[in-house]
C-alpha atoms as a PDB file:
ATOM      1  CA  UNK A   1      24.877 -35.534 -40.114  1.00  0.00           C
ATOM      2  CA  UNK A   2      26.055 -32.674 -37.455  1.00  0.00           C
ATOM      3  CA  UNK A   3      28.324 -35.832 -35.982  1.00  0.00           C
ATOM      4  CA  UNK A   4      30.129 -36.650 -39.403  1.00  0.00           C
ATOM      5  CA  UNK A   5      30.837 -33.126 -40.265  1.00  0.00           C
ATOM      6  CA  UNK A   6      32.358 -32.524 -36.727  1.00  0.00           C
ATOM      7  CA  UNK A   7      34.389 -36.252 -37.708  1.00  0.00           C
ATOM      8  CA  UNK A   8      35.113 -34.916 -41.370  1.00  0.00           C
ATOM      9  CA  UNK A   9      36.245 -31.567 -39.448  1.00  0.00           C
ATOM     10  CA  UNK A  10      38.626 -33.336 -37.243  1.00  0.00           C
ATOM     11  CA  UNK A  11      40.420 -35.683 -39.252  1.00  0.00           C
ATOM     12  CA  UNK A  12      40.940 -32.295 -41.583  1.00  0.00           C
ATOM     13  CA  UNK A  13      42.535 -30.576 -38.732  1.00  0.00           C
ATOM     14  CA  UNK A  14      44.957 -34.295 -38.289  1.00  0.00           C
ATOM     15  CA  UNK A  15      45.767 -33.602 -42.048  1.00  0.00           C
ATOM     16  CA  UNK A  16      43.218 -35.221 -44.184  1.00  0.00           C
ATOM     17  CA  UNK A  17      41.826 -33.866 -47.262  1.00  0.00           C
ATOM     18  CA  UNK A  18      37.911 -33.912 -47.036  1.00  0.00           C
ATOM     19  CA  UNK A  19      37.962 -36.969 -49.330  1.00  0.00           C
ATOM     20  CA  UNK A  20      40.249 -38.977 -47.267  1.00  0.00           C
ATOM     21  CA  UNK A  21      38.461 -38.069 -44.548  1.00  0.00           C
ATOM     22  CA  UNK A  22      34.747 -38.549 -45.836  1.00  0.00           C
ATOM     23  CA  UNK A  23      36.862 -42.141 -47.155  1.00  0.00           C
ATOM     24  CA  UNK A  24      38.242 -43.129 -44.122  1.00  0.00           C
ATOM     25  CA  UNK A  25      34.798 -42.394 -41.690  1.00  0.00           C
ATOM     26  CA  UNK A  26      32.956 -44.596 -44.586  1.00  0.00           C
ATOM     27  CA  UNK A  27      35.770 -47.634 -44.254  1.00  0.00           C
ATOM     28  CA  UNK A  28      35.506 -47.605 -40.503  1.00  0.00           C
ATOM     29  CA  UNK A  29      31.472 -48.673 -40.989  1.00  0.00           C
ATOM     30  CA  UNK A  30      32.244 -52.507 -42.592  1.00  0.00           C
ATOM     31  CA  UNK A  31      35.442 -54.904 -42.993  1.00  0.00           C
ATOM     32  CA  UNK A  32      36.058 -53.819 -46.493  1.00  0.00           C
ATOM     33  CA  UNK A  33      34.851 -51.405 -49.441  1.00  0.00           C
ATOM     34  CA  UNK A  34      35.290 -52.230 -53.458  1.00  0.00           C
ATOM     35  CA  UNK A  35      36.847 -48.874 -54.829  1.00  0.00           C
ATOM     36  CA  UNK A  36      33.593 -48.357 -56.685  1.00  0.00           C
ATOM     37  CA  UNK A  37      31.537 -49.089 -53.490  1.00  0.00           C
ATOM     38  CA  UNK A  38      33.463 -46.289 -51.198  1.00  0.00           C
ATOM     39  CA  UNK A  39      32.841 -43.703 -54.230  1.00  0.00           C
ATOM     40  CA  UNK A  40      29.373 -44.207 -54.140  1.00  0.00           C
ATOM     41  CA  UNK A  41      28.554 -44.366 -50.196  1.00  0.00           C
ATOM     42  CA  UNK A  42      31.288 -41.914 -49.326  1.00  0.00           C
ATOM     43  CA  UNK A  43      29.993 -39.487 -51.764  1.00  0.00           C
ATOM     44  CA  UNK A  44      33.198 -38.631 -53.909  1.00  0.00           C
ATOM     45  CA  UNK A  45      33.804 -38.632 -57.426  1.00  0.00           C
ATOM     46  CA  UNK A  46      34.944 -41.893 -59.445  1.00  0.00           C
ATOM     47  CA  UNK A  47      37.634 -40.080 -60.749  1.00  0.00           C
ATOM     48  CA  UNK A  48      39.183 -38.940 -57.298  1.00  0.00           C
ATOM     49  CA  UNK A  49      38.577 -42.387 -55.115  1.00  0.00           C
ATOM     50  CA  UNK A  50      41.540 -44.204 -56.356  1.00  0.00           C
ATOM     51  CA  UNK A  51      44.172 -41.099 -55.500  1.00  0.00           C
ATOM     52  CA  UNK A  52      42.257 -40.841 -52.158  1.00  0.00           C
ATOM     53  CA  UNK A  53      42.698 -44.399 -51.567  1.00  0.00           C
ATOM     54  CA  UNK A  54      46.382 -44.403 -52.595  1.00  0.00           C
ATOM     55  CA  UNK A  55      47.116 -41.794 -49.995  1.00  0.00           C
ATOM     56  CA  UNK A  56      45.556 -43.273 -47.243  1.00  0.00           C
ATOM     57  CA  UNK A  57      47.284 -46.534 -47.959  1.00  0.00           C
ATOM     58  CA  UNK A  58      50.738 -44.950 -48.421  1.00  0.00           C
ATOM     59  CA  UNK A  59      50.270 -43.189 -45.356  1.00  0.00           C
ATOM     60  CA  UNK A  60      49.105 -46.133 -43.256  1.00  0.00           C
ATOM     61  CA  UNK A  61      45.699 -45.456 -42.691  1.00  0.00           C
ATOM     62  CA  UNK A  62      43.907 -47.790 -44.716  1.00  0.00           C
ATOM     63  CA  UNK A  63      45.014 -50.986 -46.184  1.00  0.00           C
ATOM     64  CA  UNK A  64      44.172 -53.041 -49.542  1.00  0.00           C
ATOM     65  CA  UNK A  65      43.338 -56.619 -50.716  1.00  0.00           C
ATOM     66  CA  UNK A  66      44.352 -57.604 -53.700  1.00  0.00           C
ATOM     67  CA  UNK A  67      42.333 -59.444 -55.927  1.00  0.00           C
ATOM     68  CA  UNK A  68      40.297 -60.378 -59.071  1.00  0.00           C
ATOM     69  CA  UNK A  69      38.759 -56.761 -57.194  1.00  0.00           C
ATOM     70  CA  UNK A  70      40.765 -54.634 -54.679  1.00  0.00           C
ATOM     71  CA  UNK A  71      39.610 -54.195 -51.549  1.00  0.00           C
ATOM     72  CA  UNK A  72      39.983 -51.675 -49.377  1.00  0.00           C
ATOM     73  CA  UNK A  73      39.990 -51.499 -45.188  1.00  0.00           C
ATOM     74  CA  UNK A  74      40.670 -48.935 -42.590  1.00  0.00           C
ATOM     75  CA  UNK A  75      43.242 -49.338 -40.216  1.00  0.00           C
ATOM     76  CA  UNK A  76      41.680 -48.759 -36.756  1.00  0.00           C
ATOM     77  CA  UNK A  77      41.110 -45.661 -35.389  1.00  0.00           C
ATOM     78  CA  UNK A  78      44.106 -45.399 -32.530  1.00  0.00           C
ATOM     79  CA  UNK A  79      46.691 -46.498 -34.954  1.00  0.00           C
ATOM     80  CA  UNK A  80      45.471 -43.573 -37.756  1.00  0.00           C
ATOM     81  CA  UNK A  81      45.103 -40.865 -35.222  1.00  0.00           C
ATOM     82  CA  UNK A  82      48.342 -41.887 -34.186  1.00  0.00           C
ATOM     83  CA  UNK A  83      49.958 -41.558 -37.392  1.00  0.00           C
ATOM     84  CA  UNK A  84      48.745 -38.295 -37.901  1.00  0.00           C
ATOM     85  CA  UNK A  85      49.712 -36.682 -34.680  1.00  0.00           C
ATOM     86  CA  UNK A  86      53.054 -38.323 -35.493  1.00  0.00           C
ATOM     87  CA  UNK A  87      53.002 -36.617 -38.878  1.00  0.00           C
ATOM     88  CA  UNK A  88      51.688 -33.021 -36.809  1.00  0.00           C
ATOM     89  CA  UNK A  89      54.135 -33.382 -34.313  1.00  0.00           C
ATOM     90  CA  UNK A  90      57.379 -33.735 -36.895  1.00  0.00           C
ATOM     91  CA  UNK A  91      56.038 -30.925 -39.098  1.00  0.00           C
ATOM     92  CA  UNK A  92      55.461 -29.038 -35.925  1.00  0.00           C
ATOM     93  CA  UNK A  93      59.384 -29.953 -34.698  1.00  0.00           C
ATOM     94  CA  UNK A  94      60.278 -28.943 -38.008  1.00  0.00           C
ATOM     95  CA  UNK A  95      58.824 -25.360 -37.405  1.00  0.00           C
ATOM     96  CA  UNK A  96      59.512 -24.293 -34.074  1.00  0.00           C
ATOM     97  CA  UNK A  97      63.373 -25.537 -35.050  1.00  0.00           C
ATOM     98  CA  UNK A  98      62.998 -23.126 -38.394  1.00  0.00           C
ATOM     99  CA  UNK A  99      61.016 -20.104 -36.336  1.00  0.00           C
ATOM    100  CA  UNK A 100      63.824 -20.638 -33.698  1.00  0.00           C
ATOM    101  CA  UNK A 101      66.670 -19.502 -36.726  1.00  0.00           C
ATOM    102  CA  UNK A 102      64.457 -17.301 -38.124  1.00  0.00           C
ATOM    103  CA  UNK A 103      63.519 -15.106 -34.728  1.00  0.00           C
ATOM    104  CA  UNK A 104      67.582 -14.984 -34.157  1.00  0.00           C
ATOM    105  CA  UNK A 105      68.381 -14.097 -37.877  1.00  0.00           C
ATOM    106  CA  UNK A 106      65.481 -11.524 -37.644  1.00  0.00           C
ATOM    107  CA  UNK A 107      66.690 -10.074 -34.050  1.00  0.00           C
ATOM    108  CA  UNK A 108      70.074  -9.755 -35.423  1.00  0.00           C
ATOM    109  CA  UNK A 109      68.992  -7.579 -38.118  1.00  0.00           C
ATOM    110  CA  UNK A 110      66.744  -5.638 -35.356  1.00  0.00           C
ATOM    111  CA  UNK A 111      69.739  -5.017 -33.050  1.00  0.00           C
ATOM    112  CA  UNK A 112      71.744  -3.508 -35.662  1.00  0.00           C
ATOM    113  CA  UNK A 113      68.856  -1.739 -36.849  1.00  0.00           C
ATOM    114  CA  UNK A 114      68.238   0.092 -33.689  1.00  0.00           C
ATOM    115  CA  UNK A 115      71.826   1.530 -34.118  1.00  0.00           C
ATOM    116  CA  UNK A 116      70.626   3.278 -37.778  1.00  0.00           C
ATOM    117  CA  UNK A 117      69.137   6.536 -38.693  1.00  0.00           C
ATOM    118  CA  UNK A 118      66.349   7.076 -40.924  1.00  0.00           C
ATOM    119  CA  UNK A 119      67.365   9.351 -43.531  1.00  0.00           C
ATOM    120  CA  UNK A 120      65.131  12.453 -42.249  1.00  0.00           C
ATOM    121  CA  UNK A 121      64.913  11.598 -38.972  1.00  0.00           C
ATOM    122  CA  UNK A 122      66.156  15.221 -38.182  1.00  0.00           C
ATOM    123  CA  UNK A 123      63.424  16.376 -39.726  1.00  0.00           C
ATOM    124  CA  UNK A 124      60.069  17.004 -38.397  1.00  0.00           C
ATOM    125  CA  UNK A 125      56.942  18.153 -40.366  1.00  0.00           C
ATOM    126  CA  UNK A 126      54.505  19.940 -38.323  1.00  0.00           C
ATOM    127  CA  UNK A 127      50.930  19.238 -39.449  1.00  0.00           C
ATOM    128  CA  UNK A 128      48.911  21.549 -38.048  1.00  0.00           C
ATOM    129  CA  UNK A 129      48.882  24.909 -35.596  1.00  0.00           C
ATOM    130  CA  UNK A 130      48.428  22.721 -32.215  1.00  0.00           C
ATOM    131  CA  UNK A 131      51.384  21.143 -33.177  1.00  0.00           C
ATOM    132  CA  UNK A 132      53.387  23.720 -34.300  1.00  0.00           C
ATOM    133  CA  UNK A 133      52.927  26.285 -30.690  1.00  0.00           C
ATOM    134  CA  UNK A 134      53.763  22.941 -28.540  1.00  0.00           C
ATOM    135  CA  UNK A 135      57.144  22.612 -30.576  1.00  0.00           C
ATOM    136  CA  UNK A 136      57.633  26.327 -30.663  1.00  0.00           C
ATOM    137  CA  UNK A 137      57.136  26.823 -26.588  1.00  0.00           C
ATOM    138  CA  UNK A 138      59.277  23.597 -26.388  1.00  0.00           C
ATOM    139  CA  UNK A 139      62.382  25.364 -28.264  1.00  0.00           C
ATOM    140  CA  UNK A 140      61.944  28.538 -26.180  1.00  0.00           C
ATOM    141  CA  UNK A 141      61.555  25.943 -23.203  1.00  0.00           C
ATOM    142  CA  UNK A 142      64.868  24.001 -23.643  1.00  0.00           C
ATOM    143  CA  UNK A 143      66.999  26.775 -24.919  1.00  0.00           C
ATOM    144  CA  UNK A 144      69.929  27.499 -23.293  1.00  0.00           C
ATOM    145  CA  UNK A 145      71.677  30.365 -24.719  1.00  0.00           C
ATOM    146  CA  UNK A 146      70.409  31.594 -27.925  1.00  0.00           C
ATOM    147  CA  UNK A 147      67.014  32.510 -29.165  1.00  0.00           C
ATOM    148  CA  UNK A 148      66.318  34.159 -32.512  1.00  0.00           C
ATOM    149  CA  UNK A 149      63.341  34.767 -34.073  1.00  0.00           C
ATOM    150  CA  UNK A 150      61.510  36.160 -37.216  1.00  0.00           C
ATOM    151  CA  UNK A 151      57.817  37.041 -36.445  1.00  0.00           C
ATOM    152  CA  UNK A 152      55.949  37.361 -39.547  1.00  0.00           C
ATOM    153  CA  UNK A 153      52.177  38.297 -40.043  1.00  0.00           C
ATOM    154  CA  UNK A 154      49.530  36.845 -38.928  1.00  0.00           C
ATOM    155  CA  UNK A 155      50.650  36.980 -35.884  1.00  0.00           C
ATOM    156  CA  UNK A 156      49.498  34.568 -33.297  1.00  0.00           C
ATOM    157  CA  UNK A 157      48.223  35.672 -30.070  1.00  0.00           C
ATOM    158  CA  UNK A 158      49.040  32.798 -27.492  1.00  0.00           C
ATOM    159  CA  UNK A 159      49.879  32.215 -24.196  1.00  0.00           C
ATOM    160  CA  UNK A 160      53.197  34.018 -23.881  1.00  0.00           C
ATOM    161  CA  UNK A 161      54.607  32.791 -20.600  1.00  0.00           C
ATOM    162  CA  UNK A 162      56.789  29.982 -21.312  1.00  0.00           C
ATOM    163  CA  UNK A 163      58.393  32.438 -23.743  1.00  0.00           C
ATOM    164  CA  UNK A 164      58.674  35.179 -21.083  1.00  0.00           C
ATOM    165  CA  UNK A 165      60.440  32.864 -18.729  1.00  0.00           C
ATOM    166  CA  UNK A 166      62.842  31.410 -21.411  1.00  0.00           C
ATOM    167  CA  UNK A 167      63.587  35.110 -22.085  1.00  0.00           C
ATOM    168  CA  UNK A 168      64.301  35.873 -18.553  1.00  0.00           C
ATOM    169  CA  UNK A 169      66.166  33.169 -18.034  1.00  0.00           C
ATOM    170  CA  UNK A 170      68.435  33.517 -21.256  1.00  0.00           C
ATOM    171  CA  UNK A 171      68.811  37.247 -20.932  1.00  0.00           C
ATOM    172  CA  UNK A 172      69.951  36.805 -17.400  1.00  0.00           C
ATOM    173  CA  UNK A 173      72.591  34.302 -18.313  1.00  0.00           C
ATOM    174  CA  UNK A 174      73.918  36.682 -21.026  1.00  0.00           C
ATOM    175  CA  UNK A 175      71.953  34.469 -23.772  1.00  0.00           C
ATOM    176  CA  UNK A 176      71.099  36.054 -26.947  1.00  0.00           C
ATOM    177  CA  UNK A 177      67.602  36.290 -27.494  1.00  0.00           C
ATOM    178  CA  UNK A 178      66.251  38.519 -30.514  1.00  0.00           C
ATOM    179  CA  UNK A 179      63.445  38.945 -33.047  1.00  0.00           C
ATOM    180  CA  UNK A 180      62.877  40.934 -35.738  1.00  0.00           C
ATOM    181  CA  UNK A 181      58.929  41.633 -36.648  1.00  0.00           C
ATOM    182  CA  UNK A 182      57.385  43.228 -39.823  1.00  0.00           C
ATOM    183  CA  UNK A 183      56.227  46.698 -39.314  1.00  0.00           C
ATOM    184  CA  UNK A 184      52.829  45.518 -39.991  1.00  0.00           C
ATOM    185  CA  UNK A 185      53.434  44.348 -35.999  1.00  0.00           C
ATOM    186  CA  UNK A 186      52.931  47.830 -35.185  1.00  0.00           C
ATOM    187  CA  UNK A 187      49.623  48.346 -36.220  1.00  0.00           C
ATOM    188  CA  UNK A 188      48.272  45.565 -33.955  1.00  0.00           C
ATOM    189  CA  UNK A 189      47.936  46.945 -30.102  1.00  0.00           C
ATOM    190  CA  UNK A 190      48.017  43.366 -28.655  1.00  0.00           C
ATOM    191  CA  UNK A 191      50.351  42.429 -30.532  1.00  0.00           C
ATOM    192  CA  UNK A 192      52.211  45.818 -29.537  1.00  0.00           C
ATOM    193  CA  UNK A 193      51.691  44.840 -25.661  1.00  0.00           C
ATOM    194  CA  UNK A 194      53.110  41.668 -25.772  1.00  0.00           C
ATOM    195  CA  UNK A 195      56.137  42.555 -27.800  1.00  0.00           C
ATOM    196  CA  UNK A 196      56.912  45.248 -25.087  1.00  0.00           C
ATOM    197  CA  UNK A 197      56.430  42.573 -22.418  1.00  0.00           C
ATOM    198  CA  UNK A 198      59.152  40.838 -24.132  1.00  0.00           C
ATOM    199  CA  UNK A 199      61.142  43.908 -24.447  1.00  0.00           C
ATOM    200  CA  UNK A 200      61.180  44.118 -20.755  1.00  0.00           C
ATOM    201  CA  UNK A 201      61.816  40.489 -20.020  1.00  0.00           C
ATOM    202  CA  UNK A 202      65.490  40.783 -22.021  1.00  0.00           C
ATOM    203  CA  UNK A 203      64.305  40.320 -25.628  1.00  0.00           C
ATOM    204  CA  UNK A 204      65.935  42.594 -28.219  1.00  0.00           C
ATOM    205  CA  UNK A 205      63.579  43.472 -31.022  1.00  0.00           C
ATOM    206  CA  UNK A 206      63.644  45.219 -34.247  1.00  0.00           C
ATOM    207  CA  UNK A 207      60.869  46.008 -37.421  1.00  0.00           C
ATOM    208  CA  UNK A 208      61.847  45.287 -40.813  1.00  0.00           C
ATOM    209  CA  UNK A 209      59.736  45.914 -44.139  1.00  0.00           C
ATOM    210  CA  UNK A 210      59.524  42.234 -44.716  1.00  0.00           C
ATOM    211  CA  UNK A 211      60.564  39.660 -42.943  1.00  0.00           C
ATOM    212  CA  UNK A 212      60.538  36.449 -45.299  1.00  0.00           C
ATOM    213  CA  UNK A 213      59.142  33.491 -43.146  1.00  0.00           C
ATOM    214  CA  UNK A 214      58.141  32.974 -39.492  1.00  0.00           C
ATOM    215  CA  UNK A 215      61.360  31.594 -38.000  1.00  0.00           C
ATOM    216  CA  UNK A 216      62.804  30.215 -34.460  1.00  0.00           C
ATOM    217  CA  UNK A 217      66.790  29.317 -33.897  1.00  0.00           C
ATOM    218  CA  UNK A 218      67.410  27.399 -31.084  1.00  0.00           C
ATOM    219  CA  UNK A 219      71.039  27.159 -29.645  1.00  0.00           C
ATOM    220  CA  UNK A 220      72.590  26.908 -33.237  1.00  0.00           C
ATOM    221  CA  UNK A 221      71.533  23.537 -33.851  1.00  0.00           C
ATOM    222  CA  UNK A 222      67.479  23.044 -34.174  1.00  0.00           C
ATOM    223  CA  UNK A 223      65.512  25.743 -36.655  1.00  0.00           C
ATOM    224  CA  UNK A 224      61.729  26.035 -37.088  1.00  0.00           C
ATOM    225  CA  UNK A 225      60.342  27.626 -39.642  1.00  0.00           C
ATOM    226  CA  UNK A 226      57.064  27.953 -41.818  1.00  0.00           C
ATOM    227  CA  UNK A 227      57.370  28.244 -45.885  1.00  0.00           C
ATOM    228  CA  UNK A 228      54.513  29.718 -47.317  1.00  0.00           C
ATOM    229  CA  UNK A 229      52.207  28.162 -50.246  1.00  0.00           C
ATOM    230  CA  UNK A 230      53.824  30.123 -53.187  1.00  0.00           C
ATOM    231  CA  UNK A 231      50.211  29.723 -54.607  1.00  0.00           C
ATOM    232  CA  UNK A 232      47.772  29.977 -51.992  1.00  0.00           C
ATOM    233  CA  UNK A 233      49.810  33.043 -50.218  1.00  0.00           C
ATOM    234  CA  UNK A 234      49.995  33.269 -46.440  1.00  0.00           C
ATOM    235  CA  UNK A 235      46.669  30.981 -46.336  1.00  0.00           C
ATOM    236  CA  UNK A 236      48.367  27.913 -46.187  1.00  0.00           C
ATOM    237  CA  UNK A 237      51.945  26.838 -44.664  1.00  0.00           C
ATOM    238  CA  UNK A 238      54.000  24.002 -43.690  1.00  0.00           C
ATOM    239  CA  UNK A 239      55.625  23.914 -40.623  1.00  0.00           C
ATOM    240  CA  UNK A 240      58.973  22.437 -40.118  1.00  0.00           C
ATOM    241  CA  UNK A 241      61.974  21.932 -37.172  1.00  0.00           C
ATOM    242  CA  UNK A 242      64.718  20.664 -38.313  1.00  0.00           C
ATOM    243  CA  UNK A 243      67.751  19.634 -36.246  1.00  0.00           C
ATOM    244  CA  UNK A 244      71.068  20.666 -37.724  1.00  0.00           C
ATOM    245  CA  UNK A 245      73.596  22.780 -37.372  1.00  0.00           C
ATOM    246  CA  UNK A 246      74.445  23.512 -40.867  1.00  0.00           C
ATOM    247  CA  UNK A 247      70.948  24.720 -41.999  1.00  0.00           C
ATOM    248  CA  UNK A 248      70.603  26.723 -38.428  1.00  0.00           C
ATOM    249  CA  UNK A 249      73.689  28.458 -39.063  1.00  0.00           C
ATOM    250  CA  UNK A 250      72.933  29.550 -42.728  1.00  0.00           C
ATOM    251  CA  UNK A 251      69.493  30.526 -41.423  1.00  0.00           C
ATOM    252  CA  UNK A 252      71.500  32.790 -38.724  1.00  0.00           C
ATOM    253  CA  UNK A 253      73.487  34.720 -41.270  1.00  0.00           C
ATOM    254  CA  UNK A 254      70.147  35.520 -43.162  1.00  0.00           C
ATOM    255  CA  UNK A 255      69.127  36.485 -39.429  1.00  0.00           C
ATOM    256  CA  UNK A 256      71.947  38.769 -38.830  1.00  0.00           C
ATOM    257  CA  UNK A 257      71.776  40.429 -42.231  1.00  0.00           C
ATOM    258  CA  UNK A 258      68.073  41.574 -41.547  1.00  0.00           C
ATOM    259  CA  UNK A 259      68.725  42.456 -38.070  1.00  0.00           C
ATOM    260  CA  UNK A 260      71.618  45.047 -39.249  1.00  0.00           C
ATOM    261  CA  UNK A 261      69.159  47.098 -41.022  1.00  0.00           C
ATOM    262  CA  UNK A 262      66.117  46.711 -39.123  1.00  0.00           C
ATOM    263  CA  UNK A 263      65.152  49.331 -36.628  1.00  0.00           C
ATOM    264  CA  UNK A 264      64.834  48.944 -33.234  1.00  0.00           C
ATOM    265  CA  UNK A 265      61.188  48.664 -32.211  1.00  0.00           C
ATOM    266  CA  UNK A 266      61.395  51.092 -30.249  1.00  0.00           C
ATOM    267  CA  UNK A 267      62.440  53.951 -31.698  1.00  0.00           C
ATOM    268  CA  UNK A 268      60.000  52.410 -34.761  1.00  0.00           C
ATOM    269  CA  UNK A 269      56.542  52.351 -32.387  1.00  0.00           C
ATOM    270  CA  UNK A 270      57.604  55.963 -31.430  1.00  0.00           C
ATOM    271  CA  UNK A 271      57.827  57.021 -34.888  1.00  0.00           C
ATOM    272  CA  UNK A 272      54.773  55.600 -35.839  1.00  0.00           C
ATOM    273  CA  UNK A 273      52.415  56.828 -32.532  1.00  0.00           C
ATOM    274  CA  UNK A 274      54.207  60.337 -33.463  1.00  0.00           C
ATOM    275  CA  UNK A 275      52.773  60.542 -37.165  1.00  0.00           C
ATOM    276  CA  UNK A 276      49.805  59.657 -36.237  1.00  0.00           C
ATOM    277  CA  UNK A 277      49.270  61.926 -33.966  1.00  0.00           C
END
């Protein structure tokens, strides 16, 4: 039994349906089979023997004997296995010519779709805080000239000195860098230190009453920014960097207007250590 399922299996694999096959490995056992007779020792149903036995005579694999009762033979073995290959091999000529047009239609359309743009590919949305401090140090990082920032509470205590060098080094070139904070700033001594640090490293810094969004221009061309959940508050945020020009430079004039009335932090932190003392 394991033996004429493996034979059924093959023949399947050539191309044979399971009744041609279980018909074919029947015919092979005697010179000839009545249609009736094949049915019964081959196991298939009257109705289906005679359209198995048509295909397998069409198709050169069996032949019949006409007669007051057709009979029905199988060619040998070589000559059907070699008919089928035959078959395999033109339908597999057939495809490798067709897979051959397709793969250069489809690397055509691959080449030329290298050369496009997605839509938003200029925009980048930041899901989470890891993500958002390694694009944040790599804008301070790559700028070259300009650096201009909005620091909004909560404030973020992290490790500050890729931002001190990219303020040295900016400063030093005659680069712009600049923040304005929230006076808020001011009543957090870390957050007091690290400003001054910055201070010191070139950084020109104001206070304002409100600063609308944490924000970071980059060189006039690549603007990060976080927009707060207008239901959930300052809980939630998303975080996005966008590169283009346009939006960074309407960004900058909002920058510039908050900076001309913002006081510089200074003069502010003095003011503030004075009343309460």
């Amino acid at each position: 039994m394991a033996g004429l399922n493996s034979h059924v299996h093959g023949l399947v694999e050539l191309g044979m349906t399971r009744y041609e096959a279980k018909a074919y490995l029947t015919l092979i056992q005697r010179e000839s089979y009545a249609a009736s007779e094949l049915a019964s020792e081959a196991g298939i149903p009257r109705q289906r023997i005679y359209d198995v036995l048509n295909s397998l005579v069409s198709r050169g694999l069996a032949r019949d004997w006409p007669g007051p009762v057709t009979r029905y033979a199988a060619t040998d073995p070589e000559t059907a296995i070699d008919r089928l290959l035959a078959v395999q091999r033109q339908a597999l000529s057939g495809l490798e010519s067709h897979s051959a047009d397709l793969a250069s239609d489809l690397r055509a359309t691959w080449v030329v779709g290298r050369e496009e743009n997605a839509p938003l590919d200029y925009v980048e949305v930041l899901r989470n805080a890891g993500m958002l401090g390694a694009r944040f140090r790599e804008l301070q990082h790559e700028a070259e000239r300009e650096l201009l920032t909005f620091a909004k509470a909560p404030y973020a205590m992290t490790e500050n000195r890729v931002g001190l060098a990219a303020t040295r080094r900016i400063a030093d070139s005659g680069g712009d860098v600049r923040c304005v904070y929230e006076y808020s700033v001011l009543d957090d001594a870390e957050v007091v230190a690290e400003t001054l640090e910055f201070i010191a490293a070139g950084e020109g810094a104001r206070v304002a009453a409100d600063v609308p969004m944490k924000l970071c221009l980059a060189d006039g061309h690549r603007a990060l920014f976080s927009l707060t959940d207008p239901i959930a508050g300052g809980l939630t945020s998303t975080n996005i960097l966008v590169e283009h020009a346009s939006l960074t430079t309407s960004l900058r004039f909002t920058f510039e207007a908050l900076w001309a009335n913002a006081e510089p932090f200074e003069q502010a932190l003095e003011n503030r250590l004075q009343s309460s003392a």
